[in-house]
C-alpha atoms as a PDB file:
ATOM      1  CA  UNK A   1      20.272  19.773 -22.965  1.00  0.00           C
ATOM      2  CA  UNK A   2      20.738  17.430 -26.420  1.00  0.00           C
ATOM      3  CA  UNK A   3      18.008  16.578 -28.290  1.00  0.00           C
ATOM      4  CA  UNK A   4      16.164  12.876 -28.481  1.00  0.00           C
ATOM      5  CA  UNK A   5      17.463  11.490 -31.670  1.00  0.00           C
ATOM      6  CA  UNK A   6      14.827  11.429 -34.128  1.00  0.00           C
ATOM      7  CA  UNK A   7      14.852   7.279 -34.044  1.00  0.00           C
ATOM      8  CA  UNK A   8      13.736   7.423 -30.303  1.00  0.00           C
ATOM      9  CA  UNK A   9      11.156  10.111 -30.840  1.00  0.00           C
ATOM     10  CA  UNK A  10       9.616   8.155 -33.536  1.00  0.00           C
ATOM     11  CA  UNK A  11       9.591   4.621 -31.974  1.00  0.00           C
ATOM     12  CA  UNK A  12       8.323   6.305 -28.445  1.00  0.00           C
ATOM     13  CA  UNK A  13       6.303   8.079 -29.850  1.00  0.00           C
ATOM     14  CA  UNK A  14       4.906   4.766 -31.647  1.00  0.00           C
ATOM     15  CA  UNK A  15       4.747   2.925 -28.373  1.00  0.00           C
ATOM     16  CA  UNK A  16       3.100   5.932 -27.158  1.00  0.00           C
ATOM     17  CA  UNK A  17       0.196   5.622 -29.769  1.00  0.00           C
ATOM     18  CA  UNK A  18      -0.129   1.834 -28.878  1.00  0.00           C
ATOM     19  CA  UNK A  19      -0.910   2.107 -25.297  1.00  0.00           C
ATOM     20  CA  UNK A  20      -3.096   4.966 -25.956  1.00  0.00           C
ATOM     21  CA  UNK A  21      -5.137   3.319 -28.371  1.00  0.00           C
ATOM     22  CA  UNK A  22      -5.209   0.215 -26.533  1.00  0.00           C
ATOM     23  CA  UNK A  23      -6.552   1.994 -23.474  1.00  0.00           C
ATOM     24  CA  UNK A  24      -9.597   3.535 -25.486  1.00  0.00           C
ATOM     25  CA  UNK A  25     -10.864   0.560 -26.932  1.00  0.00           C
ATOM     26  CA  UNK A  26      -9.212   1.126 -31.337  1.00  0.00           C
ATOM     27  CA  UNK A  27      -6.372  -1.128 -30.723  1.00  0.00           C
ATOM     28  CA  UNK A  28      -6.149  -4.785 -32.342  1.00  0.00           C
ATOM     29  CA  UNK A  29      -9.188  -7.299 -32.459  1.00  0.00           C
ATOM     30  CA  UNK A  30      -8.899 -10.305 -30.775  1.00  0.00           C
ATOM     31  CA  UNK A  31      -7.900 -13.508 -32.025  1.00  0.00           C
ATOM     32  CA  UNK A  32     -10.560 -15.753 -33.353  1.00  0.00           C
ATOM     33  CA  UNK A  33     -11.094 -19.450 -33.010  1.00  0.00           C
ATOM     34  CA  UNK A  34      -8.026 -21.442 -35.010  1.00  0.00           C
ATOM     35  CA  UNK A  35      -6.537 -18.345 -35.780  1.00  0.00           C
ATOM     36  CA  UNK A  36      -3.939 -18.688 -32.639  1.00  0.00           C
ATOM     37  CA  UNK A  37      -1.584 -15.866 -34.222  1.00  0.00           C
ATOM     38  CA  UNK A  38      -1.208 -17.248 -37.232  1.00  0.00           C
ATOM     39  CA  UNK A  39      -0.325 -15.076 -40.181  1.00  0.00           C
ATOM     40  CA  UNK A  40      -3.102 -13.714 -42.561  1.00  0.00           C
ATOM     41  CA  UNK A  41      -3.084 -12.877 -46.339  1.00  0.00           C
ATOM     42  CA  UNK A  42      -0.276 -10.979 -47.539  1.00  0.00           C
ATOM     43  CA  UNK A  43      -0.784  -7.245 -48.058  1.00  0.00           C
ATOM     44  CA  UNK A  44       1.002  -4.098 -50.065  1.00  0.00           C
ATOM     45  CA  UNK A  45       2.020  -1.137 -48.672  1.00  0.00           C
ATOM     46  CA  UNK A  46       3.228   1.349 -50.127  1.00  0.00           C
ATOM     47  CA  UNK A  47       5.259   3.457 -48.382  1.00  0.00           C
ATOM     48  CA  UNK A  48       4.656   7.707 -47.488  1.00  0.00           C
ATOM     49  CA  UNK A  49       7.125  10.131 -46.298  1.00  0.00           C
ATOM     50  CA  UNK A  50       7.295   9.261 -42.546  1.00  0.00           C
ATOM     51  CA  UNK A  51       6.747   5.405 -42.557  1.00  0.00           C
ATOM     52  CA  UNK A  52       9.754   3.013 -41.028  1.00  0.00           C
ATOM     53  CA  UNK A  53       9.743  -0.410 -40.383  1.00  0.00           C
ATOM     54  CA  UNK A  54       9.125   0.328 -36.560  1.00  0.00           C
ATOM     55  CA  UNK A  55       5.983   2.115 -37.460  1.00  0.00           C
ATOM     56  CA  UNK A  56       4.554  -0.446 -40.133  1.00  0.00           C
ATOM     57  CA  UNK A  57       5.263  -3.364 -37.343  1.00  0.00           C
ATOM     58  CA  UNK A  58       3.300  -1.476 -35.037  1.00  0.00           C
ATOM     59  CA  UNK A  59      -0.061  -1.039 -36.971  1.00  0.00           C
ATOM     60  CA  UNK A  60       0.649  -4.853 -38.849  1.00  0.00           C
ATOM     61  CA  UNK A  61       1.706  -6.580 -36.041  1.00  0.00           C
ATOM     62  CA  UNK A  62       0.861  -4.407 -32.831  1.00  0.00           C
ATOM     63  CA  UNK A  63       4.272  -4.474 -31.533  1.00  0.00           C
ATOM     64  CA  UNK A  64       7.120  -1.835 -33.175  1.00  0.00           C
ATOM     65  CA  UNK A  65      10.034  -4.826 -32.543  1.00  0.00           C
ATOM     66  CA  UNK A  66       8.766  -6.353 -34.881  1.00  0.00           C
ATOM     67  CA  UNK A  67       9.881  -5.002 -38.200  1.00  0.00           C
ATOM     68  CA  UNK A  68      12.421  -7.733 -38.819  1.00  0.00           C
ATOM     69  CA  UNK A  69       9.597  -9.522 -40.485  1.00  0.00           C
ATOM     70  CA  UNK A  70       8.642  -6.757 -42.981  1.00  0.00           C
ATOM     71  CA  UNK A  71      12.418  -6.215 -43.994  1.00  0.00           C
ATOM     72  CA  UNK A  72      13.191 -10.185 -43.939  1.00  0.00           C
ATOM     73  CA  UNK A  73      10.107 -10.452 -46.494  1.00  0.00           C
ATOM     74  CA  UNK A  74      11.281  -7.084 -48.625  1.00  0.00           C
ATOM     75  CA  UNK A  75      15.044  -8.345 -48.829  1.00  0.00           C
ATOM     76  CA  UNK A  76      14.956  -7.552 -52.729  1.00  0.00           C
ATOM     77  CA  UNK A  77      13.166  -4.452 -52.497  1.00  0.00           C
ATOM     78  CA  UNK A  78      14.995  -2.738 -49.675  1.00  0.00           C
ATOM     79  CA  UNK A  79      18.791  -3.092 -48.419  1.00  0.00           C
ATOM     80  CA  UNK A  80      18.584  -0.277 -45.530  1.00  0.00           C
ATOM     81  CA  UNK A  81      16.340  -1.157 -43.274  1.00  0.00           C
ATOM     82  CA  UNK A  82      16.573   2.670 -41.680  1.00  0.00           C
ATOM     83  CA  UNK A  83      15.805   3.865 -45.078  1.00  0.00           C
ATOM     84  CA  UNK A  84      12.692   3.139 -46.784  1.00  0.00           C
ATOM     85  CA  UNK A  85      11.757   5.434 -49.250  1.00  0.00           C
ATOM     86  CA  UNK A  86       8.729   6.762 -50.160  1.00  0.00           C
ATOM     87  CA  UNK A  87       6.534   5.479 -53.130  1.00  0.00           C
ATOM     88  CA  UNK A  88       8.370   1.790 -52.385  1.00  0.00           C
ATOM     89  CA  UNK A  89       5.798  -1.206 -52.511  1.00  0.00           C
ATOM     90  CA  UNK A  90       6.143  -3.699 -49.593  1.00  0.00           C
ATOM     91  CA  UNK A  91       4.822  -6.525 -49.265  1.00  0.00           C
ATOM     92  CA  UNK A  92       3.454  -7.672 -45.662  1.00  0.00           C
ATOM     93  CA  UNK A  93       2.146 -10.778 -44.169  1.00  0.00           C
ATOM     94  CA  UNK A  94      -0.684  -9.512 -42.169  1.00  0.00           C
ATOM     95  CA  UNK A  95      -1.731 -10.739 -38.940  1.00  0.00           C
ATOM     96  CA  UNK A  96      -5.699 -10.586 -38.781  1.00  0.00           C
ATOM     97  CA  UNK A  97      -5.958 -10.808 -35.106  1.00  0.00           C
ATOM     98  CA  UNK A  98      -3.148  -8.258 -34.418  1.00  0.00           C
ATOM     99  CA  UNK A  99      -3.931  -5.749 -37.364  1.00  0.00           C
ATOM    100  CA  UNK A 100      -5.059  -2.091 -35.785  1.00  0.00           C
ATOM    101  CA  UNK A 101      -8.710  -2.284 -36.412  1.00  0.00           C
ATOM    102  CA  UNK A 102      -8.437   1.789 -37.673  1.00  0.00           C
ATOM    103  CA  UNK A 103      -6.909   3.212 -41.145  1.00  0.00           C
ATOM    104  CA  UNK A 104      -3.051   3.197 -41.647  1.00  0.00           C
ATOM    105  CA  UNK A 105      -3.352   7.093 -41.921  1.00  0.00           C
ATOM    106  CA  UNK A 106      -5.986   7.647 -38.581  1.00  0.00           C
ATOM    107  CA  UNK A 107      -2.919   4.928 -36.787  1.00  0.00           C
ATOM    108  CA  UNK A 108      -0.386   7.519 -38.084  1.00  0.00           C
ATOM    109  CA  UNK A 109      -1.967  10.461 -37.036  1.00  0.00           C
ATOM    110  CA  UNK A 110      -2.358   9.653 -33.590  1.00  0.00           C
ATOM    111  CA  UNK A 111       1.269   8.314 -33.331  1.00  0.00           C
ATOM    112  CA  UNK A 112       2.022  11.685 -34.480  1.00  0.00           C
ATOM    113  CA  UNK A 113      -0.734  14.075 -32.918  1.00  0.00           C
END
């Protein structure tokens, strides 16, 4: 029997956390009047051991696919997208009405948990 890459494991395991918290009420606000998924202010992050793009998408943008935007804006801060290091600042256009209402670290420890 081989072994789930670790790639898979982390974005299922993402997804997983997602539908959870969706179910039980902490997932992302709705979206106010004349806010109709626009973007928000724009946000640092700086990255901890255990963050990827997939995971940032999914607690800025509720949706793991879409981490294009957070490397597209970070082009001259990160080359790799599959290799974001620790202690690096990003900077990402947040999305009000999709943001996880929770913490970045209570998001992350349910993805994980």
């Amino acid at each position: 029997m081989s072994a789930m890459p670790r790639r898979k494991r982390v974005l299922l395991a993402a997804v997983t956390a997602l539908l959870w918290a969706l179910l039980s009420g902490a997932g992302p606000g709705k979206a106010e009047a004349g806010v109709a998924g626009g973007t928000g202010e724009t946000v640092e992050h700086e990255v901890i051991k255990g963050d990827n793009l997939h995971l940032l998408a999914g607690y800025y943008y509720s949706d793991p696919r879409q981490w294009r935007r957070i490397f597209d804006r970070n082009q001259g801060i990160i080359s790799d997208a599959n290799l974001v290091l620790p202690g690096t600042v990003l900077k990402i256009e947040a999305d009000p009405a999709r943001q996880w209402k929770i913490p970045y670290g209570e998001f992350v420890s349910r993805v994980f948990d």
